[in-house]
N, C-alpha and C. Protein backbone atom coordinates (compact mmCIF):
# COMPACT_ATOMS: atom_id res chain seq x y z
N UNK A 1 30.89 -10.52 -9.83
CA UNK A 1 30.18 -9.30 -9.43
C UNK A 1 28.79 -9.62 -8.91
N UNK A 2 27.86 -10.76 -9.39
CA UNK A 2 26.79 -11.04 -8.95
C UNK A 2 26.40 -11.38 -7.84
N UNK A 3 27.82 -12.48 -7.56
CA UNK A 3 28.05 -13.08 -6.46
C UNK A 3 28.13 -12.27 -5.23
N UNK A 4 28.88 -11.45 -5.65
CA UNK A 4 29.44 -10.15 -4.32
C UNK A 4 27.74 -9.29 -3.74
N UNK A 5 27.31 -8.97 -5.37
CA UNK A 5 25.62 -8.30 -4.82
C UNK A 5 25.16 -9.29 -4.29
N UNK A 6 24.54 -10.70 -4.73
CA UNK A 6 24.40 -11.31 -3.83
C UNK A 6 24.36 -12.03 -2.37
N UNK A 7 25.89 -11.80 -2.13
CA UNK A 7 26.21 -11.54 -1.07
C UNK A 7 25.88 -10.14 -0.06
N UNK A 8 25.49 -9.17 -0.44
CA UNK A 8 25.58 -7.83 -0.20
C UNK A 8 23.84 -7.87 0.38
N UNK A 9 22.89 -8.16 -0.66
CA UNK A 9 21.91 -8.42 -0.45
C UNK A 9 21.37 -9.05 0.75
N UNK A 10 22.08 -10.34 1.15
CA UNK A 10 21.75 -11.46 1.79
C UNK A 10 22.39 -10.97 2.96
N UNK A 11 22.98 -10.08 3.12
CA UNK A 11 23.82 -9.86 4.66
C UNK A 11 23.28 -8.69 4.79
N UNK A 12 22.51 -8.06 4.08
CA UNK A 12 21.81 -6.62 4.93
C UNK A 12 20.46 -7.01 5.41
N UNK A 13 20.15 -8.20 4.42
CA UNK A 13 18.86 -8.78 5.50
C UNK A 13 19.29 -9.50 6.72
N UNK A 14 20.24 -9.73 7.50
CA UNK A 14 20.74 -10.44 8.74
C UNK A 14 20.94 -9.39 9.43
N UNK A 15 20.74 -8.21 9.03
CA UNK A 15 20.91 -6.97 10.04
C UNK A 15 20.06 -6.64 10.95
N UNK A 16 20.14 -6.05 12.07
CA UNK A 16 19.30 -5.66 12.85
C UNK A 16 18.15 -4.43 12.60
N UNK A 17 16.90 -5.27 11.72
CA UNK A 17 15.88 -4.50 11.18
C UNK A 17 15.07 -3.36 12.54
N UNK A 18 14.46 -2.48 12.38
CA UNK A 18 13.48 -1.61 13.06
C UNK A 18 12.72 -2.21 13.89
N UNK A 19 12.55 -3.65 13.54
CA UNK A 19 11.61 -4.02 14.52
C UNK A 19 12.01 -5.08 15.85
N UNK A 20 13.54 -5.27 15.44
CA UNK A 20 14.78 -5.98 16.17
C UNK A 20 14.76 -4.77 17.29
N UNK A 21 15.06 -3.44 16.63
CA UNK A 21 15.24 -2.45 17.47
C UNK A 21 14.24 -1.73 18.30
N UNK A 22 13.24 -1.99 17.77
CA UNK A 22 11.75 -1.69 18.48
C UNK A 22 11.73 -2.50 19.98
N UNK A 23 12.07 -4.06 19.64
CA UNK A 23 12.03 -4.81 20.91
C UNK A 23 13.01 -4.57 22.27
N UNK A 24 13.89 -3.27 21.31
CA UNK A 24 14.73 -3.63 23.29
C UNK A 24 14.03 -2.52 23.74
N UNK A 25 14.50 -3.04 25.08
CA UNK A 25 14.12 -2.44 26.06
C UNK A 25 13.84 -1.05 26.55
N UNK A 26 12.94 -0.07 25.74
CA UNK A 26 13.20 1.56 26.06
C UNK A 26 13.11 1.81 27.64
N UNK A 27 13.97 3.40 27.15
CA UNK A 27 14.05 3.24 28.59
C UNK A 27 13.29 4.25 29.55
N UNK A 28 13.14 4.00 31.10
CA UNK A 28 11.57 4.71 31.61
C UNK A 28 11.72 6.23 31.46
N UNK A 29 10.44 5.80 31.13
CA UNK A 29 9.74 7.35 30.61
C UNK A 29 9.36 7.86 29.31
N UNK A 30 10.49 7.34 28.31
CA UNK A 30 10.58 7.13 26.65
C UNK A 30 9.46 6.86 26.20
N UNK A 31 8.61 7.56 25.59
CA UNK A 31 7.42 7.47 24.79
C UNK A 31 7.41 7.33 23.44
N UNK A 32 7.55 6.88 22.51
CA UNK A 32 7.31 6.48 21.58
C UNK A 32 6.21 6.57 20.61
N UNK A 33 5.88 7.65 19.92
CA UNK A 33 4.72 7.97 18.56
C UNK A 33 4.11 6.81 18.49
N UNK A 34 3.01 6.90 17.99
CA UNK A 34 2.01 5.71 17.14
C UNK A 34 3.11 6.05 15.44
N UNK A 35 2.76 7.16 14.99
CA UNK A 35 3.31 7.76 14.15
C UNK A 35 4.75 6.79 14.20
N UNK A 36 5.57 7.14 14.78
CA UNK A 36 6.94 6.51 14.35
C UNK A 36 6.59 4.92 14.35
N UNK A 37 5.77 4.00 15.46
CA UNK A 37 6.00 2.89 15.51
C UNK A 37 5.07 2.41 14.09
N UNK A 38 4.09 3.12 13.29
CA UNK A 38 3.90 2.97 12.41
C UNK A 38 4.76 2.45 11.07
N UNK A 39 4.96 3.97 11.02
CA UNK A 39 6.91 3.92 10.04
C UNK A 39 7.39 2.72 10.25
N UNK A 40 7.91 2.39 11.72
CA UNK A 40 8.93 1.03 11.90
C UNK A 40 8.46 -0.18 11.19
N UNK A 41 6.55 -0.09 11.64
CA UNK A 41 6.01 -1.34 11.22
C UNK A 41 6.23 -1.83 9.54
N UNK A 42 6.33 0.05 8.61
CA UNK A 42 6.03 -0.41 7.37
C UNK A 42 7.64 -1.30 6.80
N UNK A 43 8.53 -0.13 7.67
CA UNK A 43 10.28 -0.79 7.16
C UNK A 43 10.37 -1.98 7.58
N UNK A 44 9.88 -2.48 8.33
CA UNK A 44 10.18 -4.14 8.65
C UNK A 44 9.52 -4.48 7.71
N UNK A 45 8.11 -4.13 7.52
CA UNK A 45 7.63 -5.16 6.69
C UNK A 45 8.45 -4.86 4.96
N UNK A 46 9.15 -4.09 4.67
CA UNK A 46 9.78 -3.97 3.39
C UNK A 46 11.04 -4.79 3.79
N UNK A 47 11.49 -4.92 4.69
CA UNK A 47 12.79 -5.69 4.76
C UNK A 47 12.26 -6.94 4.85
N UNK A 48 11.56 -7.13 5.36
CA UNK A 48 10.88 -9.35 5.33
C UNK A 48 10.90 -9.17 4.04
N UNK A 49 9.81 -8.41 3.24
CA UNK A 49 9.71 -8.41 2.18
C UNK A 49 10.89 -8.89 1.19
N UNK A 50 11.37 -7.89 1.33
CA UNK A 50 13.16 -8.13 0.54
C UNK A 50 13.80 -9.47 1.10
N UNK A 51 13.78 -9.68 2.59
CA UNK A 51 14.39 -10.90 2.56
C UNK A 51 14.05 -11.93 2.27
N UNK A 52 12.76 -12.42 1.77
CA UNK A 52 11.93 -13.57 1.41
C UNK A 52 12.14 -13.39 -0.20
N UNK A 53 12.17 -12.34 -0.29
CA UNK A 53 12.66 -12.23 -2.04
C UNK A 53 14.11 -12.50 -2.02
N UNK A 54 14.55 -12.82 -1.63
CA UNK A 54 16.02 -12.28 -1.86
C UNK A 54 16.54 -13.09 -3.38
N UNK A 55 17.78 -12.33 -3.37
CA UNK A 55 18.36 -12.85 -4.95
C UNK A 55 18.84 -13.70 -5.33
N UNK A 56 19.45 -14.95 -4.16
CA UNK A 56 19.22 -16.50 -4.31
C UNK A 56 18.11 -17.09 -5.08
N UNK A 57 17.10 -16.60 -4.05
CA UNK A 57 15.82 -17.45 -4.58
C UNK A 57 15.30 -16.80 -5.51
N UNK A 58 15.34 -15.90 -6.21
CA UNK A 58 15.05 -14.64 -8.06
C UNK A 58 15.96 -15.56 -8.84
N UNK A 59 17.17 -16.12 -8.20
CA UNK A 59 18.50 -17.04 -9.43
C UNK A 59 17.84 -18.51 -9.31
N UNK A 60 16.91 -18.77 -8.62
CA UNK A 60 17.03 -20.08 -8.70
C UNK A 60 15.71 -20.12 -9.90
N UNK A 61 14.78 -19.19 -9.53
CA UNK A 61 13.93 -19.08 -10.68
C UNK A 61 14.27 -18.92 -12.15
N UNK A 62 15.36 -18.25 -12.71
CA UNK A 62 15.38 -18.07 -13.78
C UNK A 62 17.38 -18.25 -13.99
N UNK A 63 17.49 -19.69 -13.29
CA UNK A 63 18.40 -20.01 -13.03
C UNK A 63 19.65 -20.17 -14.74
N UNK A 64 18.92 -20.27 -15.62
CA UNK A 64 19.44 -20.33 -17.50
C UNK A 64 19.65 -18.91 -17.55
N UNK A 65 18.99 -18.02 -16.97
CA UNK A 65 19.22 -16.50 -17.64
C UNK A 65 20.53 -16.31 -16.70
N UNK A 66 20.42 -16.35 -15.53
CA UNK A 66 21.61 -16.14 -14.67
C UNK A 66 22.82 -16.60 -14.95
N UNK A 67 22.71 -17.95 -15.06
CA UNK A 67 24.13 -18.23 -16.34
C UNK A 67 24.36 -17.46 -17.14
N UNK A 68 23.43 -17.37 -17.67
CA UNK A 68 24.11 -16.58 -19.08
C UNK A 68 24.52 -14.89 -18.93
N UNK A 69 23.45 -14.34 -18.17
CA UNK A 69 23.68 -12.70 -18.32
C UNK A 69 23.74 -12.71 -16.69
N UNK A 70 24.88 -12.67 -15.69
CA UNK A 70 24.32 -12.97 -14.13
C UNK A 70 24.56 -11.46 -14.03
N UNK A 71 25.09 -11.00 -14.73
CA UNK A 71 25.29 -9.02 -14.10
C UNK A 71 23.57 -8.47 -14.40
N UNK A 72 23.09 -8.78 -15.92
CA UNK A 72 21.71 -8.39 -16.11
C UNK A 72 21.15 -8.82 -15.09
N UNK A 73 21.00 -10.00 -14.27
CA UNK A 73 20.23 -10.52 -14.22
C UNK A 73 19.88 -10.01 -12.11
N UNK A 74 21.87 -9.45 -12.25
CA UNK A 74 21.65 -8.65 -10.42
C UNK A 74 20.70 -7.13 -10.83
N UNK A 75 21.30 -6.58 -12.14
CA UNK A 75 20.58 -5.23 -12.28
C UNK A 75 19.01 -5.52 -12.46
N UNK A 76 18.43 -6.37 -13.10
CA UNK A 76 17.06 -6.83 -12.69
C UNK A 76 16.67 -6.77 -11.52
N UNK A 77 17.44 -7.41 -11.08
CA UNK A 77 16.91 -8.07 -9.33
C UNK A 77 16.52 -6.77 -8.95
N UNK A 78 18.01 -6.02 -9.01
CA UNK A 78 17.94 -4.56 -7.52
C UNK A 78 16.85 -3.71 -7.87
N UNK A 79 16.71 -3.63 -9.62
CA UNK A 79 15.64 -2.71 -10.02
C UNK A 79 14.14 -2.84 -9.91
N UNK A 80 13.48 -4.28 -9.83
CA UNK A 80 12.45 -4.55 -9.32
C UNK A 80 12.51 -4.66 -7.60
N UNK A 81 13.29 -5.10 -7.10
CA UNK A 81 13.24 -4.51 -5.20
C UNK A 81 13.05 -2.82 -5.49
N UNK A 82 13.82 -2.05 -5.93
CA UNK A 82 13.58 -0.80 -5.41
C UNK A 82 12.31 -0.13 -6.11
N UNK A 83 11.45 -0.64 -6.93
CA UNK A 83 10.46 -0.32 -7.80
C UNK A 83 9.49 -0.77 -6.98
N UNK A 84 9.68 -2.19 -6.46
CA UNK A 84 8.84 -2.51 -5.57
C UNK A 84 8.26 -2.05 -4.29
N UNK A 85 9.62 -2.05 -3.76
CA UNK A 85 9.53 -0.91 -2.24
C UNK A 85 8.83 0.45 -2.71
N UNK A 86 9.12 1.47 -3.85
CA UNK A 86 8.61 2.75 -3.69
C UNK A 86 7.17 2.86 -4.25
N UNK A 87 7.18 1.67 -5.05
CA UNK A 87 5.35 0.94 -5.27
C UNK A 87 4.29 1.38 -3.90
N UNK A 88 4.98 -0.09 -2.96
CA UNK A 88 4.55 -0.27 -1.41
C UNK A 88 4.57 1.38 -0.72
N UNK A 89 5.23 1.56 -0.62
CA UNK A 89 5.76 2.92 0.32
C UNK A 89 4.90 4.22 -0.60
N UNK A 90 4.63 4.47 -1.70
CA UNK A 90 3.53 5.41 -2.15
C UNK A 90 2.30 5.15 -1.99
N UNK A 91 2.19 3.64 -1.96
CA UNK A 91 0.57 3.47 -1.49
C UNK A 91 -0.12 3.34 -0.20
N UNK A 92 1.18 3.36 0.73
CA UNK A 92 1.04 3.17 2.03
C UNK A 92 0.79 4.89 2.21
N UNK A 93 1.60 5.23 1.81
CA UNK A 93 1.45 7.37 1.66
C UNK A 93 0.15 7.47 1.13
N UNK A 94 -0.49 6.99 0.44
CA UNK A 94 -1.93 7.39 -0.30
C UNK A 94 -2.61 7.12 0.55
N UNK A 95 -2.79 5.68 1.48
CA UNK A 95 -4.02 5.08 2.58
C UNK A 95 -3.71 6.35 3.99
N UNK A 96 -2.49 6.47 3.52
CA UNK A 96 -2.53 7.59 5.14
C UNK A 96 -2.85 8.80 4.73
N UNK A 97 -3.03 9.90 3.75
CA UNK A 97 -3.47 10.84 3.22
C UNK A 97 -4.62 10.96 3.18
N UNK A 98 -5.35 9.82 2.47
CA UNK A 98 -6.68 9.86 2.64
C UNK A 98 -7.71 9.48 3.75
N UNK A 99 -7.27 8.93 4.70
CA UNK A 99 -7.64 8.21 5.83
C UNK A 99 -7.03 9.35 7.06
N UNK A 100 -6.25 10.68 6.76
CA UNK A 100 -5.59 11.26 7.31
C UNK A 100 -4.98 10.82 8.70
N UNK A 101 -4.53 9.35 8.30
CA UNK A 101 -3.81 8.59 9.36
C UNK A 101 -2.86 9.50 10.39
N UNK A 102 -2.09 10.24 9.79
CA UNK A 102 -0.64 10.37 10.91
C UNK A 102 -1.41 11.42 11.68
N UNK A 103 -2.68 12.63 11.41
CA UNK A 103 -3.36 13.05 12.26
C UNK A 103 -4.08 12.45 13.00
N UNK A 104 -4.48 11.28 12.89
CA UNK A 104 -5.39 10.36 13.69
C UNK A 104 -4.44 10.10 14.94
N UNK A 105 -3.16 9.38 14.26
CA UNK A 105 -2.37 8.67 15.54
C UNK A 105 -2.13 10.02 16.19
N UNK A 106 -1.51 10.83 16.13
CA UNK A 106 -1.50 12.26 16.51
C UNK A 106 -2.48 12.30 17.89
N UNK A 107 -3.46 12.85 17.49
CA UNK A 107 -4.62 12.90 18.40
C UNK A 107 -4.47 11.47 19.23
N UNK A 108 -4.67 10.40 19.09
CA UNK A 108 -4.85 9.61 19.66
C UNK A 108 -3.45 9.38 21.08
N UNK A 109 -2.09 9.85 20.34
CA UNK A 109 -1.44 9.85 21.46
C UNK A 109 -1.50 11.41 22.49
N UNK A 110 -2.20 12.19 22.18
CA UNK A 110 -2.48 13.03 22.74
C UNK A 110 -3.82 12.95 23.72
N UNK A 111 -4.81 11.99 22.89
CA UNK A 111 -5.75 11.64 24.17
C UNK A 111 -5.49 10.32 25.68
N UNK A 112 -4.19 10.02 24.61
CA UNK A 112 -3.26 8.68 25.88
C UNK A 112 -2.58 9.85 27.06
N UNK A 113 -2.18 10.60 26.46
CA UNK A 113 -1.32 11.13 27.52
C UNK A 113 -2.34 12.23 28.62
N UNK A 114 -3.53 12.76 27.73
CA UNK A 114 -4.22 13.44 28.77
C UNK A 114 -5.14 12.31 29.88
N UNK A 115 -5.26 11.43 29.42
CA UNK A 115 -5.70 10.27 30.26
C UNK A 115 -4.81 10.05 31.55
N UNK A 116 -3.62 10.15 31.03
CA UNK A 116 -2.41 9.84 32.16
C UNK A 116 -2.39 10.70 33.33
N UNK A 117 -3.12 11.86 33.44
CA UNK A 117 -3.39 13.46 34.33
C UNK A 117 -4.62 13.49 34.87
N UNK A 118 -5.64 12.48 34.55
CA UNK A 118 -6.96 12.42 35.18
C UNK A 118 -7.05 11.60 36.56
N UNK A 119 -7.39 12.31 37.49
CA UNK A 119 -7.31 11.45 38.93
C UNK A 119 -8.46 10.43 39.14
N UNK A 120 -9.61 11.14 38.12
CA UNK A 120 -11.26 10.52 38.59
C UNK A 120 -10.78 8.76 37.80
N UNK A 121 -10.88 8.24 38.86
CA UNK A 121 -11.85 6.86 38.06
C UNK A 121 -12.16 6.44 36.74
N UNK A 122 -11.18 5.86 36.12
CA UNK A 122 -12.02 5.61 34.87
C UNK A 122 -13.57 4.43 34.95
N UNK A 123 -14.29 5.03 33.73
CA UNK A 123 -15.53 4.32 34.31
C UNK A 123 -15.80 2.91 34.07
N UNK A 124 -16.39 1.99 35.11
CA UNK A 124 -16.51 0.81 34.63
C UNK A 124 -17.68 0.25 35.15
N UNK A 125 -18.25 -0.83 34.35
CA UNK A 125 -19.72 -1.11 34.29
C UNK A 125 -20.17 -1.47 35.76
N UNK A 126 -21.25 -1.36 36.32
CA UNK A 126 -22.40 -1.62 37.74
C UNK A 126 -22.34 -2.97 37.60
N UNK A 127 -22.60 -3.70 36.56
CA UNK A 127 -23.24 -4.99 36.49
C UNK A 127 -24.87 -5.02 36.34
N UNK A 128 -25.64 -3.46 36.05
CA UNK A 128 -26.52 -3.18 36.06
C UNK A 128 -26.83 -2.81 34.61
N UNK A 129 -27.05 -3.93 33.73
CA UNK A 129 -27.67 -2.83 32.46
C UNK A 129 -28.25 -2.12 32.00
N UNK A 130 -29.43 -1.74 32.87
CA UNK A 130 -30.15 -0.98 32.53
C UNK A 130 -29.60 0.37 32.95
N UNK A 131 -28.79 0.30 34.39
CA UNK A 131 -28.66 1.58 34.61
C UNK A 131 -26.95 2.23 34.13
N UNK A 132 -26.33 1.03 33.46
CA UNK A 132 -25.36 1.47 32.65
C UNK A 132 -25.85 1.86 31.52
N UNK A 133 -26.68 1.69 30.58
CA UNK A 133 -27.09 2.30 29.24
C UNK A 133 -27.30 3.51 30.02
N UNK A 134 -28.45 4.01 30.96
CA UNK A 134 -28.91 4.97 31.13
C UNK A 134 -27.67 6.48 31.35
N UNK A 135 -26.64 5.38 31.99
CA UNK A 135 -25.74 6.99 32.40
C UNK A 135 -24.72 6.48 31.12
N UNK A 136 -24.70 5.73 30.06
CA UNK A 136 -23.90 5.69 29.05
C UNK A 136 -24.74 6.58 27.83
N UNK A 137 -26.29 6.96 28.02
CA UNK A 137 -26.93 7.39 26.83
C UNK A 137 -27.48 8.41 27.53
N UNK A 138 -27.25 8.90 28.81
CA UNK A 138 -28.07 10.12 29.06
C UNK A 138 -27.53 11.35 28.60
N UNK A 139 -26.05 11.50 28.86
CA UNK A 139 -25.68 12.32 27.79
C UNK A 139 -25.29 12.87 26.42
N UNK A 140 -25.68 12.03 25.88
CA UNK A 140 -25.75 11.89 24.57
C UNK A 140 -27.74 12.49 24.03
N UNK A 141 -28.05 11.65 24.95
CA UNK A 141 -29.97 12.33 24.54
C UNK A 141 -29.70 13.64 25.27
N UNK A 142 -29.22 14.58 26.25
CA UNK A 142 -29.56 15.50 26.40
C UNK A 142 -28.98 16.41 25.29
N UNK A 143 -27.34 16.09 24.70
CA UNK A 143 -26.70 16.50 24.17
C UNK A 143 -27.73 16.91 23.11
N UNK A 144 -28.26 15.63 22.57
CA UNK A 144 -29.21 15.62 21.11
C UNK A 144 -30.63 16.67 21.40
N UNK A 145 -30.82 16.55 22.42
CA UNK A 145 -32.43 17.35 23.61
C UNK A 145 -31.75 19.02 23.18
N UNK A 146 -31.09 19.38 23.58
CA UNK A 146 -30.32 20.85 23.96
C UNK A 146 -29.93 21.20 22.03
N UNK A 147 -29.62 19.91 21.47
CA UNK A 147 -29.48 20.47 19.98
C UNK A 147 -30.40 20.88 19.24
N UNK A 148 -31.63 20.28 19.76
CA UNK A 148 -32.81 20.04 18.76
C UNK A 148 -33.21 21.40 19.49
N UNK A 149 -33.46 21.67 20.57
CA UNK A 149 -34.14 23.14 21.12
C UNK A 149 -33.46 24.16 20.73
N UNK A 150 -32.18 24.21 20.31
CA UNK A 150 -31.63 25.14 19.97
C UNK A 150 -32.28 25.15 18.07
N UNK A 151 -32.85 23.93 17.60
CA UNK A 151 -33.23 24.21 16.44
C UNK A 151 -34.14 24.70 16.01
N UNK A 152 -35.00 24.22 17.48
CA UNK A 152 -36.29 24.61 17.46
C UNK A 152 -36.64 26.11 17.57
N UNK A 153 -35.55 26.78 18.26
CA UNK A 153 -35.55 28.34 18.43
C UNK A 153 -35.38 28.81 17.33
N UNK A 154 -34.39 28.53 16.61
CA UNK A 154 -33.85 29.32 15.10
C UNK A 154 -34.51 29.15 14.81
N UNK A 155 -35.59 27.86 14.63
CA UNK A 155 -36.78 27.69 13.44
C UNK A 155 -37.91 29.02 14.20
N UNK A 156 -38.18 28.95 14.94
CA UNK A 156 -39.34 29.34 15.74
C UNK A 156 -38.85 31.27 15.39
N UNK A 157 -37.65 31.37 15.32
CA UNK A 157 -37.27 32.85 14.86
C UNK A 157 -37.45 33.16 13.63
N UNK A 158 -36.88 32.27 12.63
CA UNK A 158 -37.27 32.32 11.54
C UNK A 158 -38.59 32.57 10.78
N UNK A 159 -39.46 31.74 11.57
CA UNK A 159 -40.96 31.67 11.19
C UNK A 159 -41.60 33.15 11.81
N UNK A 160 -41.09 33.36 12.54
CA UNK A 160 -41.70 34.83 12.98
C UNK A 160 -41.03 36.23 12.24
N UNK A 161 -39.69 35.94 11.71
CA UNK A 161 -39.13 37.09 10.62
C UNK A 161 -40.16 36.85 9.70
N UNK A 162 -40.31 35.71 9.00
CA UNK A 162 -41.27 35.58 8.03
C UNK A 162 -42.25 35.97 8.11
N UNK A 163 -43.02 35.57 9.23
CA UNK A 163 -44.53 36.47 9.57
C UNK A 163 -44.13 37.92 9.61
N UNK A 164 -43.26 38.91 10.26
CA UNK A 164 -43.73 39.97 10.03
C UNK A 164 -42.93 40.64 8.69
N UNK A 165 -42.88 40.05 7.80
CA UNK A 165 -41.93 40.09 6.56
C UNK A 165 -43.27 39.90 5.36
N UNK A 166 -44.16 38.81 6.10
CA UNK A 166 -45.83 39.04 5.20
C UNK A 166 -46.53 39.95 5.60
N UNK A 167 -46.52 40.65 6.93
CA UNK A 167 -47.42 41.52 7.36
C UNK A 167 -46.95 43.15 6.63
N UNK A 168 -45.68 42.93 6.82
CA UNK A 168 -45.17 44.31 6.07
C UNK A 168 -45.42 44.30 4.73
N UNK A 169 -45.07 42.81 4.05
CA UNK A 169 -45.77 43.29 2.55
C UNK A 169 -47.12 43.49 2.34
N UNK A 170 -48.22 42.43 3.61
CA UNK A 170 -49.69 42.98 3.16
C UNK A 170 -49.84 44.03 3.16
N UNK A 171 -49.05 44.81 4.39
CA UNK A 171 -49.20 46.43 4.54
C UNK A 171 -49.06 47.32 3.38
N UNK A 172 -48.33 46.81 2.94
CA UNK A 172 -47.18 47.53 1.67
C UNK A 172 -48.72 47.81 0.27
N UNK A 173 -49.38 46.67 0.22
CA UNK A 173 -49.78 46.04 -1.24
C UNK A 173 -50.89 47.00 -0.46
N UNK A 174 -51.84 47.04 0.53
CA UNK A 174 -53.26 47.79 0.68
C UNK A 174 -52.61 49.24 0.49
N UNK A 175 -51.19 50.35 1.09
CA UNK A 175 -51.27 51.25 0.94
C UNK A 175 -50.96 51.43 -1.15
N UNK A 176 -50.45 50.40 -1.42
CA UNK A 176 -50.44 50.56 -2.78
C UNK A 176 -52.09 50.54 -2.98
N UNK A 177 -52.99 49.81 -3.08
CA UNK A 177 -54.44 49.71 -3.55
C UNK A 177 -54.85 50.79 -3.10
N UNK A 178 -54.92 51.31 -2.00
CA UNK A 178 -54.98 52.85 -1.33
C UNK A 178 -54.49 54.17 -2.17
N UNK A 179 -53.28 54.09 -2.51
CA UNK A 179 -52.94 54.92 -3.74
C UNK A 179 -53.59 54.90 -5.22
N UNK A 180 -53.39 53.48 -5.29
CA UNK A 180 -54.03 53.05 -7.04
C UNK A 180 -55.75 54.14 -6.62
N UNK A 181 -56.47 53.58 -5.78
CA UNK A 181 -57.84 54.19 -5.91
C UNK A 181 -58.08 55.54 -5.81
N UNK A 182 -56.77 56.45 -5.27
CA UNK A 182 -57.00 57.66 -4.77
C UNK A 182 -56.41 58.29 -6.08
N UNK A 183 -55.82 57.44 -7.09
CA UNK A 183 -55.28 58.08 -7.98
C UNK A 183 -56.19 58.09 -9.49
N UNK A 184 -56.98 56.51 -9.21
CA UNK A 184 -58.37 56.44 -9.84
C UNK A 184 -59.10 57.92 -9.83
N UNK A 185 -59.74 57.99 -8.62
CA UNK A 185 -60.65 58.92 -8.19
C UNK A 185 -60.26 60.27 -8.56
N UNK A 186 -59.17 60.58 -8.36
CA UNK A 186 -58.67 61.79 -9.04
C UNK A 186 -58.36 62.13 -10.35
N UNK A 187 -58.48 60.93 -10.97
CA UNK A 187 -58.50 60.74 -12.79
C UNK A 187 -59.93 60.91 -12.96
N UNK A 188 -60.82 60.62 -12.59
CA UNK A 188 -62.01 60.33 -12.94
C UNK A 188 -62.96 61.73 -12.27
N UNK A 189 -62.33 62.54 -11.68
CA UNK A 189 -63.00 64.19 -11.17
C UNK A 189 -62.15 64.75 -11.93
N UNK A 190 -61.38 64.63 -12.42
CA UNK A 190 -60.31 65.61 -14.10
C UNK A 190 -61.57 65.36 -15.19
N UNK A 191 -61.50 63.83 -15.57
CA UNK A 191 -62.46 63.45 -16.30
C UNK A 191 -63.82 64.40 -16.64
N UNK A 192 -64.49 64.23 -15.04
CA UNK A 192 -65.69 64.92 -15.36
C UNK A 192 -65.69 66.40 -15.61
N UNK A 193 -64.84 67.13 -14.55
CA UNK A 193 -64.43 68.29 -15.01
C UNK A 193 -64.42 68.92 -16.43
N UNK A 194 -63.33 67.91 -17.09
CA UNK A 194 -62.92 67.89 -18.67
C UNK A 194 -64.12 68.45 -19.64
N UNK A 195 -65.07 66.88 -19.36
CA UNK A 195 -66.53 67.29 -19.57
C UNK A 195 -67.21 68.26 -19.92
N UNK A 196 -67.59 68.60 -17.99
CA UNK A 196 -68.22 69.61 -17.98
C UNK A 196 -67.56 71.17 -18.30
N UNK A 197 -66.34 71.27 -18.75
CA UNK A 197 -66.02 72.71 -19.39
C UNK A 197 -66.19 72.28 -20.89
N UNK A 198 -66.01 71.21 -21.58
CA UNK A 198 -66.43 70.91 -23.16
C UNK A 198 -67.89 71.35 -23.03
N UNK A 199 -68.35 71.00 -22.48
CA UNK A 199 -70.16 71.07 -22.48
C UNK A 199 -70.03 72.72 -22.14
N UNK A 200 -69.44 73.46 -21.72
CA UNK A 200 -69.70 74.56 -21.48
C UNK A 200 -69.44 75.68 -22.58
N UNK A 201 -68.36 74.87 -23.00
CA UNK A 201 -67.60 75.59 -24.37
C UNK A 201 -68.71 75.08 -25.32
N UNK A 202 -69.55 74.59 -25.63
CA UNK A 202 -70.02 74.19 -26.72
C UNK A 202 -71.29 74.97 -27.00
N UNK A 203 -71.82 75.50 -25.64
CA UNK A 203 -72.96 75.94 -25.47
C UNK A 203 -73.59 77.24 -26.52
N UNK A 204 -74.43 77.52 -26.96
CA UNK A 204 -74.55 78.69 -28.18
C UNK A 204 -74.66 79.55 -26.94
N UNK A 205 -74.28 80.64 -27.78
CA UNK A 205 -74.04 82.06 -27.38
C UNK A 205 -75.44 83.25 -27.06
């Protein structure tokens, strides 16, 4: 039975892997994902993988156990390959999740193909460095020029809500002091009033 997995093993690595099939010849016009040729890249590399492991060379290592238990010793084998592969293949899923790889290639074959529709010239250097930086960084400083003025406005708006946001409260606080004194002044003519009818009431008869 070992023999037969063994055998089984060793002849699916002689098969024509993804990347056997990658090399023929597509045909014109056939475009091909980053995305998929990705994928292909990782299954080949799990099949080298497996075939450089293979279960010859796992028996030659622990060649006493294989005598003795060779069925344990295929259910070992297959169970560390397939533990191994879904090891590889979840962490390859984690670097592309977080790196949001398959959107990257995405975009990227989408900026290949709008390239393919542009008639202008792609651009290539004068032999002039100075005046290649200049038209390689002029739009980028105006870009940054046009950002900053636009910051400079919001700021420049801002600072003027604020100014008349203090002028309305100075306004606010004098008609308050304006009240406080008019309300003084009118406490203080009750006051005397008060007074002068006590003083009147007191007066002998």
């Amino acid at each position: 039975m070992a023999e037969a997995s063994s055998v089984n093993v060793d002849s699916g690595c002689e098969e024509k892997g993804p990347e056997e099939l990658s090399q023929e010849p597509a045909r014109p016009g056939t475009i091909i994902s980053r995305v998929k040729l990705f994928d292909t890249m990782v299954d080949t590399f799990l099949q080298k993988l497996v075939a450089a492991g293979s279960f010859q060379r796992f028996t030659d290592c622990y060649k006493r156990f294989y005598q003795l238990q060779p069925e344990m010793t295929q259910r070992i084998y297959d169970k560390f390959v397939t533990q191994l592969q879904t090891s590889i293949q979840e962490e390859i899923s984690e670097i592309k999740a977080e790196g949001n790889l398959e959107a990257v290639l995405i975009a990227l074959d989408a900026i290949v193909e709008e390239s393919k529709d542009r008639k202008e010239p792609a651009w290539r250097p004068s032999g002039i460095p100075e005046k290649d930086l200049r038209s390689a960084m002029a739009p980028y400083l105006l870009q940054q020029r046009d950002a900053l003025q636009r910051r400079v406005q919001r700021q420049e708006a801002e600072n003027r809500q604020l100014a008349d946001a203090v002028l309305a409260g100075r306004r606010q606080l004098e008609e308050l002091q304006l009240q406080a004194q008019a309300r003084q002044q009118a406490w203080q003519a009750l006051h005397r009033e008060q007074k002068e009818l006590l003083a009147v009431l007191k007066e002998p008869e």
